[in-house]
Each structure stands twice: as structure tokens, then as C-alpha cells.
Protein backbone atom coordinates (compact mmCIF):
# COMPACT_ATOMS: atom_id res chain seq x y z
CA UNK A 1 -4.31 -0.65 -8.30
CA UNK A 2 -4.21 -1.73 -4.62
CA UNK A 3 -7.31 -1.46 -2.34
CA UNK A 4 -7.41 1.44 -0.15
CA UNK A 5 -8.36 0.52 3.44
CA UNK A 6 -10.12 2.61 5.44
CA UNK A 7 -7.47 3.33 8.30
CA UNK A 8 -5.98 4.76 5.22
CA UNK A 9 -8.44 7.34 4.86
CA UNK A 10 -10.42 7.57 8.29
CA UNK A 11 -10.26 10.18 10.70
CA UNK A 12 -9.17 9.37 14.42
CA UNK A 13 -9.16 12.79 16.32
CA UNK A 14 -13.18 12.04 17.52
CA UNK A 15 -15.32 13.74 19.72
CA UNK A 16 -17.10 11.72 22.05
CA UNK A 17 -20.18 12.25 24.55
CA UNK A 18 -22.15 10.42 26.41
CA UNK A 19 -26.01 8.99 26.24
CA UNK A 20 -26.80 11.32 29.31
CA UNK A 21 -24.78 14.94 27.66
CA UNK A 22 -27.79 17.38 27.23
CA UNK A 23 -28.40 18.37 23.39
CA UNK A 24 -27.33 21.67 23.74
CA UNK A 25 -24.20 20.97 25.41
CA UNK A 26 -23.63 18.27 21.96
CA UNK A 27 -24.29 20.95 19.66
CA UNK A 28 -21.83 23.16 21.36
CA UNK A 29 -18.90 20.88 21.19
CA UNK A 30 -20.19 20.43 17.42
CA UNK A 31 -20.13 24.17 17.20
CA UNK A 32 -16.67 24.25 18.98
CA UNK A 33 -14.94 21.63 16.86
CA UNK A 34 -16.63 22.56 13.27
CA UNK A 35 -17.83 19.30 13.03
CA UNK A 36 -20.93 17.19 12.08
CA UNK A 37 -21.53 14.28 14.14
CA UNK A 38 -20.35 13.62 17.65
CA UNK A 39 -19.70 9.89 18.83
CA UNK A 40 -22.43 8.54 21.74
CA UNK A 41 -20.23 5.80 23.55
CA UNK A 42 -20.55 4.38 27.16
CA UNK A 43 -18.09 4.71 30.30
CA UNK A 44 -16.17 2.29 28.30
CA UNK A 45 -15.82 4.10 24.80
CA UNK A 46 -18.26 1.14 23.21
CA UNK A 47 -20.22 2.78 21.00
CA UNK A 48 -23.91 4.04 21.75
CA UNK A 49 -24.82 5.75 19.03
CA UNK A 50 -24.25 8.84 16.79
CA UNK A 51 -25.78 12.45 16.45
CA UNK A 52 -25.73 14.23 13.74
CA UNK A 53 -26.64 17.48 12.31
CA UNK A 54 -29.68 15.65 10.54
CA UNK A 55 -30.97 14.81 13.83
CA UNK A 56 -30.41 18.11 15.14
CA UNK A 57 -33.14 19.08 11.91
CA UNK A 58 -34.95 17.12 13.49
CA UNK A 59 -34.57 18.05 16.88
CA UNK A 60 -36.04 21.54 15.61
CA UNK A 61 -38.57 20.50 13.62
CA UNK A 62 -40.44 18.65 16.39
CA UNK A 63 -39.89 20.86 19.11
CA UNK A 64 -42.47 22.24 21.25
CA UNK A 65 -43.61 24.87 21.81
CA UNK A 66 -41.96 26.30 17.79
CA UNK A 67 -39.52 29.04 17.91
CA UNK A 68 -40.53 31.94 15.75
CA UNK A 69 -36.48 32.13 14.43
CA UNK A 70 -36.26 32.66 10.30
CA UNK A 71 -33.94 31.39 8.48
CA UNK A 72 -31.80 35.22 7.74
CA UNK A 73 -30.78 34.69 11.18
CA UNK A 74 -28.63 31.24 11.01
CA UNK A 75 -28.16 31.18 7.39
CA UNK A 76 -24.86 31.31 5.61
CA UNK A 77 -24.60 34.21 3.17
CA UNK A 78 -21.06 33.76 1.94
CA UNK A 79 -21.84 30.72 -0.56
CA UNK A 80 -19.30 29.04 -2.45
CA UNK A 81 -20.94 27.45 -5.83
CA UNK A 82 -19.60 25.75 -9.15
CA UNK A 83 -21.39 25.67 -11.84
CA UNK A 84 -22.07 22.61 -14.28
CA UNK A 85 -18.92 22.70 -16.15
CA UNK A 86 -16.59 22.61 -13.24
CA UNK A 87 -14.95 19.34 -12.48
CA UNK A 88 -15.90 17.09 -9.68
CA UNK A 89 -12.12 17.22 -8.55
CA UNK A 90 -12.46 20.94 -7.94
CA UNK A 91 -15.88 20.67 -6.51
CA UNK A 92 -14.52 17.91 -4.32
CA UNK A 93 -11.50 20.33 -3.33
CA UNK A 94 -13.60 23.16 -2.37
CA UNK A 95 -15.64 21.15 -0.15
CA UNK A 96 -13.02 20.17 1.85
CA UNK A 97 -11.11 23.41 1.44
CA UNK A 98 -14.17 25.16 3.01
CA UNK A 99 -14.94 22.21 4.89
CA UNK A 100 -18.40 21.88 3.52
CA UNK A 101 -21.05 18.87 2.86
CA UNK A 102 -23.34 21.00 0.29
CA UNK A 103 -22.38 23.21 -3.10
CA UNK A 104 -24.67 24.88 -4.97
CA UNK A 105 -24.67 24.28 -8.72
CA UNK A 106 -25.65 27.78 -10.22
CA UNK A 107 -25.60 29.11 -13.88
CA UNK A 108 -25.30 33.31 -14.84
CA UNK A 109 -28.71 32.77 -16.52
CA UNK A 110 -30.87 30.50 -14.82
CA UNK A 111 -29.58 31.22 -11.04
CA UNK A 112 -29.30 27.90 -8.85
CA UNK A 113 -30.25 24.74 -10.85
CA UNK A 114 -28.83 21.93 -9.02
CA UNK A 115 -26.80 21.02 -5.83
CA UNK A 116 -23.26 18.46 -5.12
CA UNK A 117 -23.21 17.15 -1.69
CA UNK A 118 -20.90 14.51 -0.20
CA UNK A 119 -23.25 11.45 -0.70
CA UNK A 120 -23.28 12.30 -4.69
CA UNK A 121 -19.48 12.27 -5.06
CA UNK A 122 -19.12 8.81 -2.76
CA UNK A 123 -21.91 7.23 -4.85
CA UNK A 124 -19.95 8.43 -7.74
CA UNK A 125 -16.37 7.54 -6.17
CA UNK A 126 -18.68 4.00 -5.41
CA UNK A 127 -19.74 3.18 -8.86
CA UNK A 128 -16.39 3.98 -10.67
CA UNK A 129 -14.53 0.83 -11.62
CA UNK A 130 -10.84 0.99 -12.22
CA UNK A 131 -9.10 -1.48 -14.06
CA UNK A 132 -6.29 -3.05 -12.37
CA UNK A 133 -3.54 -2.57 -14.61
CA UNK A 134 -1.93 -5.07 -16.68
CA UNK A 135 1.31 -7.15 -15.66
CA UNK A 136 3.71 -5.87 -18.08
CA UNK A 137 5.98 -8.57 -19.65
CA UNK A 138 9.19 -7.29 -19.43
């Protein structure tokens, strides 16, 4: 099997800001463009950084003074789970389907008892060997 590069598989249609863009106005075109990271580069597009919806956690956590906002007000309701039998193929699927990072393992019983994100099914994808196949005498 040949090597697949990453042009193969990268995305190119990026959203850019710069080191000086207010937060708010970063989260917006996040917001706008249903996406989680935007691209810090300089006047010249050479890269400056990247922020990410982890550091807008962050950005939350440690703000001052604390907004008294729960959770019922951002939180998304309409949850798409598997549950432990499904395969990672159709959990991989639905997550880009939906476009999401996070699904929710649940069982009828037991309610939620575990969680796939993105990072588990690269570190899968990561640790999977395939054997190149043989050269077939012919």
C-alpha cells in the first residue's frame, strides 16, 4: 500500500487572523465558519500561532471578574452517541457527518460509560500497521 501524503488529506480553505484581532472578533469568525482553530499569521501569511477552542476553555476559565453563565445555556442538547458495539468506521462517519470532535459512548442500561473523540481514532489510525502486500509472481 502506498503512503498517503498529507496534501492528500489536508484541508486548504483556512481562516486566518492576525496577532492583534481581538478574541471575540476570533471566536466569531470560528462561530461563522463552524470551525475549531483559526490560523495566527503575520502581514506576510508566516505563521504566528494557532487558537483553538481549547484555548478559548481557557480563555473562560481564567477570566476576571467570572461570569455567572451555566452550562443549559451553551450546551448542545441534540447529542449524537454510539454505543460500544458500533464500529469505529461508523463512529468515524458520524463525526464528520455532524462535523463533530466528541461522541458519547452510551449503553440502554448503564447511561453514558465512555467517550470517542478525534485524538482516539488518529492514535488508533497511528498504531495500525498494514502490511504492504506481496509482489505476486505472475
Amino acid at each position: 500500500m502506498d503512503d498517503i501524503f498529507v496534501a492528500r488529506v489536508m484541508s486548504t480553505s483556512l481562516h486566518t487572523v492576525t496577532p492583534d484581532t481581538l478574541v471575540e472578533d476570533a471566536g466569531q469568525v470560528m462561530l461563522e465558519n463552524d470551525i475549531g482553530s483559526v490560523i495566527v499569521v503575520d502581514e506576510d501569511n508566516q505563521l504566528e500561532g494557532i487558537l483553538t477552542t481549547t484555548d478559548f476553555v481557557n480563555i473562560v476559565a481564567e477570566s476576571h471578574p467570572k461570569a455567572q453563565t451555566t452550562v443549559s445555556r451553551y450546551m448542545t442538547t441534540d447529542v449524537i452517541t454510539v454505543s460500544a458495539q458500533d464500529s469505529i468506521v461508523d463512529a468515524a462517519d458520524a463525526m464528520i457527518e455532524h462535523r463533530f470532535h466528541h461522541l458519547p459512548v452510551v449503553d440502554e442500561d448503564e447511561g453514558v460509560i465512555g467517550i470517542v473523540t478525534t485524538t482516539d481514532l488518529a492514535a488508533y489510525l497511528s498504531s495500525v500497521s498494514t502490511p504492504s502486500p506481496s509482489a505476486d509472481p505472475a
